[in-house]
PDB file of N, CA and C in Angstrom:
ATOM      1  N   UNK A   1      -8.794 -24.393  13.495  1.00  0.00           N
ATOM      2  CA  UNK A   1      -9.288 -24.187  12.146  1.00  0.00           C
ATOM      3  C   UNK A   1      -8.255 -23.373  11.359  1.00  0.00           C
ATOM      4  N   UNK A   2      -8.348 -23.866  10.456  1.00  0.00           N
ATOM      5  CA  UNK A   2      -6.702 -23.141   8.785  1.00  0.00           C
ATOM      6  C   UNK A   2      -7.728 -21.899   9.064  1.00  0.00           C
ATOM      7  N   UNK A   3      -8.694 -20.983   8.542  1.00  0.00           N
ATOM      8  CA  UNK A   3      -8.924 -19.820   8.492  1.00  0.00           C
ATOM      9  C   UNK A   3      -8.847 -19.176   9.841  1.00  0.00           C
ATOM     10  N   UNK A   4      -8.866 -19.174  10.785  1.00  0.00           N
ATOM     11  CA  UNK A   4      -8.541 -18.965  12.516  1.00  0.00           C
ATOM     12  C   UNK A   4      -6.994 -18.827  12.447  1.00  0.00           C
ATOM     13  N   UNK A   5      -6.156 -19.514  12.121  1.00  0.00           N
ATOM     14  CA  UNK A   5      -4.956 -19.225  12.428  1.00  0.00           C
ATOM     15  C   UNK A   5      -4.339 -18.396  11.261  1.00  0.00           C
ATOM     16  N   UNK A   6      -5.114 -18.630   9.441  1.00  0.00           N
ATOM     17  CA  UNK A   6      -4.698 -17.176   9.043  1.00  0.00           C
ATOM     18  C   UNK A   6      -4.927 -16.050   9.513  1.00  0.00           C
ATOM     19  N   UNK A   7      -5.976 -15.978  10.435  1.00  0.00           N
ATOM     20  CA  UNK A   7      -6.437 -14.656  10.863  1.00  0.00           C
ATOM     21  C   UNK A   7      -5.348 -13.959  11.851  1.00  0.00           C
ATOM     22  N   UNK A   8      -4.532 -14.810  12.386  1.00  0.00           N
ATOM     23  CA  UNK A   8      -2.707 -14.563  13.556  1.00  0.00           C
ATOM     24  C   UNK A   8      -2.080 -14.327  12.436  1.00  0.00           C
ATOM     25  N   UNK A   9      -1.919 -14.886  11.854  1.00  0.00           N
ATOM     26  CA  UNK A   9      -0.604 -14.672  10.611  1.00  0.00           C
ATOM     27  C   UNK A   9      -0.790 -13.563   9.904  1.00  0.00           C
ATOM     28  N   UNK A  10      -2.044 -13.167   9.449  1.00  0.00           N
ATOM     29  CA  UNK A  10      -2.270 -11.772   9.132  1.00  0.00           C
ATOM     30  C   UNK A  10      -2.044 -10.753   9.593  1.00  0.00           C
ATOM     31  N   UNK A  11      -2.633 -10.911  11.023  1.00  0.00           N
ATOM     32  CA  UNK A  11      -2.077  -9.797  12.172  1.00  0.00           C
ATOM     33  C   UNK A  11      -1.071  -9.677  12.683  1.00  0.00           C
ATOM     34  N   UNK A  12      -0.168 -10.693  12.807  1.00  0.00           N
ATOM     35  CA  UNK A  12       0.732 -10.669  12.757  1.00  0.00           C
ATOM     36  C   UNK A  12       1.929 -10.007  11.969  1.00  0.00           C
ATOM     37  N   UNK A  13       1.482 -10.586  10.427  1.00  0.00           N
ATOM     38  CA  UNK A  13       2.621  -9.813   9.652  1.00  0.00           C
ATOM     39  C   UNK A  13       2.027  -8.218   9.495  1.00  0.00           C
ATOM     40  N   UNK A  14       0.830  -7.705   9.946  1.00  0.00           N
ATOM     41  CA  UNK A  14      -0.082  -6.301   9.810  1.00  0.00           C
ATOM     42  C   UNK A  14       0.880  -5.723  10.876  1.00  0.00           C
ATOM     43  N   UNK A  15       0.760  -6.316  12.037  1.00  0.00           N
ATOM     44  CA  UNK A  15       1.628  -5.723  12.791  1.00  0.00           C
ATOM     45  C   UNK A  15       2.987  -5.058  12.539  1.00  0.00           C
ATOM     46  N   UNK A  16       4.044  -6.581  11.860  1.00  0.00           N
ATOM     47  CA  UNK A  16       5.320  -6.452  12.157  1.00  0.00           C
ATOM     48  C   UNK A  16       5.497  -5.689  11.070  1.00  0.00           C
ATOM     49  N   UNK A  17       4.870  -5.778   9.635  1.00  0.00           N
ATOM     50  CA  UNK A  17       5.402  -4.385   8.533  1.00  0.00           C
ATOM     51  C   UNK A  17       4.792  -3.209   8.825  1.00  0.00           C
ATOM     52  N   UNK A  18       3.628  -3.023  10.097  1.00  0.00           N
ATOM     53  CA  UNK A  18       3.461  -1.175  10.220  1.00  0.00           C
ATOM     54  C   UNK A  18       4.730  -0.673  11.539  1.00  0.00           C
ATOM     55  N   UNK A  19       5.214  -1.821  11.898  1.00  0.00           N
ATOM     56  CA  UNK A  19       6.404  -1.226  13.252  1.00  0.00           C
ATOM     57  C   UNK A  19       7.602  -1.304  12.611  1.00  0.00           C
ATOM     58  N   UNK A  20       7.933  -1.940  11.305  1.00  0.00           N
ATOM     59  CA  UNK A  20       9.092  -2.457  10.639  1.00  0.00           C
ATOM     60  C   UNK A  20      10.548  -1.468  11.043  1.00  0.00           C
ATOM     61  N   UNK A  21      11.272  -1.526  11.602  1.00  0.00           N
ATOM     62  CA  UNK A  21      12.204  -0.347  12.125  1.00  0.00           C
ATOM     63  C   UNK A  21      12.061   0.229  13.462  1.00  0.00           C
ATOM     64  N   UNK A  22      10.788   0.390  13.965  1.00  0.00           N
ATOM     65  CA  UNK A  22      10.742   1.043  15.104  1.00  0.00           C
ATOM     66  C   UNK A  22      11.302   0.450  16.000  1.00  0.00           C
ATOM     67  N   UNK A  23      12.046   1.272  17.022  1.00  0.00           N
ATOM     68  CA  UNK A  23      12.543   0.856  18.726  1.00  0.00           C
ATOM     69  C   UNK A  23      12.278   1.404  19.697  1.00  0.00           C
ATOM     70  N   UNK A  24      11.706   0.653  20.384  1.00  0.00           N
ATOM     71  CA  UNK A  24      11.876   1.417  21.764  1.00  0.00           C
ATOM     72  C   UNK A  24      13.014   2.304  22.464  1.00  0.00           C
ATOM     73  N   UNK A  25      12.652   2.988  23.434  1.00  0.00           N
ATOM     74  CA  UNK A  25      14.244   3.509  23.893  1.00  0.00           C
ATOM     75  C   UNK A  25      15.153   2.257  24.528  1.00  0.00           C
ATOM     76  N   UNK A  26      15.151   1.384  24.888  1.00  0.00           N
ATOM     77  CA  UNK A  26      15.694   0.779  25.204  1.00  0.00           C
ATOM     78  C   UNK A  26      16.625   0.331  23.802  1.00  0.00           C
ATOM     79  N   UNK A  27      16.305   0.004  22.424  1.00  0.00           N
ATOM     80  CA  UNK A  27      16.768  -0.104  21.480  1.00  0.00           C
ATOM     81  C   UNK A  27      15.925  -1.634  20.932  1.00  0.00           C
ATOM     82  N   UNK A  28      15.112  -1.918  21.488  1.00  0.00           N
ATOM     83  CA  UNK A  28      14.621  -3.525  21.831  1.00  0.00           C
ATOM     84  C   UNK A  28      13.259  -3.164  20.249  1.00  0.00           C
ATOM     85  N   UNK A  29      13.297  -4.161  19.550  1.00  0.00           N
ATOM     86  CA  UNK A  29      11.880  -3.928  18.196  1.00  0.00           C
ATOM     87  C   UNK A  29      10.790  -3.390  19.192  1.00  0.00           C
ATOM     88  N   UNK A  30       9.869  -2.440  18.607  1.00  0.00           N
ATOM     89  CA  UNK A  30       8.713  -2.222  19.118  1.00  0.00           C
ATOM     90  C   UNK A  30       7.488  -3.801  18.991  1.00  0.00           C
ATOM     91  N   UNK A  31       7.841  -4.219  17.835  1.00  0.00           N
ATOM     92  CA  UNK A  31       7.430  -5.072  17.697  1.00  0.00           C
ATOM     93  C   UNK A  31       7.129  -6.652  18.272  1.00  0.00           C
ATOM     94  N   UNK A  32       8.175  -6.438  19.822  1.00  0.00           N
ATOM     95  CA  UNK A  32       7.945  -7.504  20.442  1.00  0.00           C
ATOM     96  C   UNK A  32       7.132  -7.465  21.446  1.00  0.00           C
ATOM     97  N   UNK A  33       6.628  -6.528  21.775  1.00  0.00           N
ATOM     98  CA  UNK A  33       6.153  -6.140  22.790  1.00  0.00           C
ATOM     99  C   UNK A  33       4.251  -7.311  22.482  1.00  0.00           C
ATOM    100  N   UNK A  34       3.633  -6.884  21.124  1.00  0.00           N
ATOM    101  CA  UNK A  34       2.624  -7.002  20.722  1.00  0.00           C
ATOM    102  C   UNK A  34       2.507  -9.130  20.744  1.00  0.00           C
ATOM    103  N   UNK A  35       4.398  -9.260  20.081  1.00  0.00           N
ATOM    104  CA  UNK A  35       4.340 -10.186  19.766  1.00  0.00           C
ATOM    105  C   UNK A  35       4.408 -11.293  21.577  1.00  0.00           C
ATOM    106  N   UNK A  36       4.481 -10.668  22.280  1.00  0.00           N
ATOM    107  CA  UNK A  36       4.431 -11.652  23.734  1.00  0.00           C
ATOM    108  C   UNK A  36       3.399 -11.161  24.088  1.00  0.00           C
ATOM    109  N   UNK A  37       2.300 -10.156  24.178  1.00  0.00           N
ATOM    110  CA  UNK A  37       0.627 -10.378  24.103  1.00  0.00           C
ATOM    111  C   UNK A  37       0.262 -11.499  23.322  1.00  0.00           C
ATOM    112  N   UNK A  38       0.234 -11.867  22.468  1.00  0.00           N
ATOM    113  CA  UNK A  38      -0.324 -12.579  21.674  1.00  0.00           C
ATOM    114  C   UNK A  38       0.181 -13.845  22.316  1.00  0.00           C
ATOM    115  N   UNK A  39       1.327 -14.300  22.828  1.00  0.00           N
ATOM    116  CA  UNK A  39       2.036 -15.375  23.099  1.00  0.00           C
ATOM    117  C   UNK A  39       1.716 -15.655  24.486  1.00  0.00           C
ATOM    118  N   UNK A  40       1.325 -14.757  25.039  1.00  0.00           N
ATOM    119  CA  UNK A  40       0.509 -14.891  26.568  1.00  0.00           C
ATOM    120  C   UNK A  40      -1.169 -15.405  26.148  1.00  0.00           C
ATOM    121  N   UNK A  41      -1.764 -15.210  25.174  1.00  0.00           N
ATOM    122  CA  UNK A  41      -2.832 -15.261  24.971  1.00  0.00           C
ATOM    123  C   UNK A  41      -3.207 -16.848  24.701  1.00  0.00           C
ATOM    124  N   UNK A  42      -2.086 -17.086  23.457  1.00  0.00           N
ATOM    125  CA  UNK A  42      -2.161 -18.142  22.983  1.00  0.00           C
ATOM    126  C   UNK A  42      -1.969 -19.350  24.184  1.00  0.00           C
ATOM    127  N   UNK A  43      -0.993 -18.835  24.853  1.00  0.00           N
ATOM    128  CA  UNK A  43      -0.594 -19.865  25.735  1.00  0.00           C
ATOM    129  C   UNK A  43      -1.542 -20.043  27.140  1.00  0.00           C
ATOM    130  N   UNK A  44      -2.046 -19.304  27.068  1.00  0.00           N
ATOM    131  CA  UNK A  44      -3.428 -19.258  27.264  1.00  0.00           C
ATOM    132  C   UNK A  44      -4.448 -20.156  27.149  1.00  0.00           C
ATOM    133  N   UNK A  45      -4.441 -20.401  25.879  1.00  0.00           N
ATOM    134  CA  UNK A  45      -5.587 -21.028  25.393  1.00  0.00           C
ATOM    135  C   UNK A  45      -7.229 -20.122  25.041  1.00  0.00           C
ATOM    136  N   UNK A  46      -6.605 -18.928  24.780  1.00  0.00           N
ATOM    137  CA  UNK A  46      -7.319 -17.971  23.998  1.00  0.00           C
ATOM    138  C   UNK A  46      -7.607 -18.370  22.545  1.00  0.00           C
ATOM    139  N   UNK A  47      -8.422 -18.127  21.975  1.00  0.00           N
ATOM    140  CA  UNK A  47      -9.574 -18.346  20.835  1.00  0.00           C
ATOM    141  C   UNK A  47      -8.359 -17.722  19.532  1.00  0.00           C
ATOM    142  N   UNK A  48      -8.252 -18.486  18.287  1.00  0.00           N
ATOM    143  CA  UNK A  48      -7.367 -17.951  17.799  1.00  0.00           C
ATOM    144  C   UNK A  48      -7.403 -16.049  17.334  1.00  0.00           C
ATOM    145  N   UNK A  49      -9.099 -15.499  17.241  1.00  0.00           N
ATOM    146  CA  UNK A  49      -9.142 -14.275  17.202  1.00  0.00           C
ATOM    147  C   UNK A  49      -8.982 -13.385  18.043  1.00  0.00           C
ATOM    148  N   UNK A  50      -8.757 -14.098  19.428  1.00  0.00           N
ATOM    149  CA  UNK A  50      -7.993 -13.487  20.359  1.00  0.00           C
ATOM    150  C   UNK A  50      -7.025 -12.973  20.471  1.00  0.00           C
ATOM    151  N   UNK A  51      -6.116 -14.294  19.730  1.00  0.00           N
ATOM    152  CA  UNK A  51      -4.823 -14.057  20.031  1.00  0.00           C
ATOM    153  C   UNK A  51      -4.176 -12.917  18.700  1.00  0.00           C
ATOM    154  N   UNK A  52      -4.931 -13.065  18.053  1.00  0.00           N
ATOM    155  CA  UNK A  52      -4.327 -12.404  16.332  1.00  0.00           C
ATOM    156  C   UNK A  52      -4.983 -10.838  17.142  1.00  0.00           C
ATOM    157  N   UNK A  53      -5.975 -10.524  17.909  1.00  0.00           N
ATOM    158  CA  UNK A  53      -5.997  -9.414  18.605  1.00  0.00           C
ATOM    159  C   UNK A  53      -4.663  -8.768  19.181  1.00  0.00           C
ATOM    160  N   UNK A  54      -4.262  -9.831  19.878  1.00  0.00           N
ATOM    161  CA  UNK A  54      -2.895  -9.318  20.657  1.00  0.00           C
ATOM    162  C   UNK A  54      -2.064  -8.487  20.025  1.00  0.00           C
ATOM    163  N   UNK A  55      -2.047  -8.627  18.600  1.00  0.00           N
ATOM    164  CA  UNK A  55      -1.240  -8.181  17.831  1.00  0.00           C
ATOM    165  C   UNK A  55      -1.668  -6.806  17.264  1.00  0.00           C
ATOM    166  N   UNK A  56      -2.691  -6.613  17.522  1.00  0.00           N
ATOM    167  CA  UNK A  56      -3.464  -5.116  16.582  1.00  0.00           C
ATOM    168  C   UNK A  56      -3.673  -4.212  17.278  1.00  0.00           C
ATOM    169  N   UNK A  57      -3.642  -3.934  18.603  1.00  0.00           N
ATOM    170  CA  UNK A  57      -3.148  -2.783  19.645  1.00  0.00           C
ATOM    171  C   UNK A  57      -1.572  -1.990  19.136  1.00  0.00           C
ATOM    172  N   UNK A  58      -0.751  -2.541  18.670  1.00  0.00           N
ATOM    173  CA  UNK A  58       0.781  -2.036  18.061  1.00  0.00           C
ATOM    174  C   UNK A  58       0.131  -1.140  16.592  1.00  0.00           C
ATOM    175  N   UNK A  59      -0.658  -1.533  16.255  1.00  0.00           N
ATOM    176  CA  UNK A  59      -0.823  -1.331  14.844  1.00  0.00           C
ATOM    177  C   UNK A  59      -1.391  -0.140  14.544  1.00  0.00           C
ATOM    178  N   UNK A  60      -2.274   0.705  15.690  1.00  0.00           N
ATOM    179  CA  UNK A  60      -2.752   2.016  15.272  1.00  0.00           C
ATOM    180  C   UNK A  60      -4.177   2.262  14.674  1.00  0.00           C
ATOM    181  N   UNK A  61      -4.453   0.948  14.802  1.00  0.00           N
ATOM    182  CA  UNK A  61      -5.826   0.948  14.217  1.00  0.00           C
ATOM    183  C   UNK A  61      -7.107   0.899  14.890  1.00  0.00           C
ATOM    184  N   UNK A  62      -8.173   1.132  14.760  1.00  0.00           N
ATOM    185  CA  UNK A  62      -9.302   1.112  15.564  1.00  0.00           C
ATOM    186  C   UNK A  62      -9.955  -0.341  15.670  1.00  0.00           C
TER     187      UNK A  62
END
């Protein structure tokens, strides 16, 4: 469903502009970390609000 997969793309970009800059010590985006949860999920065959979950653990939010 188009509103199911805006709901990834949202969280997605929610994600990647609240980490925008951050690195790990390794020097690696913080931001990938959230983004291969989500890519384990999907590939998965997790529910698309699943997978747009994957992404909102990085984000700081409740």
């Amino acid at each position: 469903m188009i509103t199911s997969w805006n709901t990834v793309v949202n969280a997605a970009s929610l994600a990647a502009s609240l980490h925008d800059g951050q690195v790990r010590k390794d020097g690696t985006p913080y931001f990938q970390h959230p983004a291969r949860v989500a890519t384990i999920l999907a590939r998965a065959g997790a529910e698309d609000d699943l997978v747009a979950a994957g992404y909102l653990p990085a984000t700081g939010l409740p």
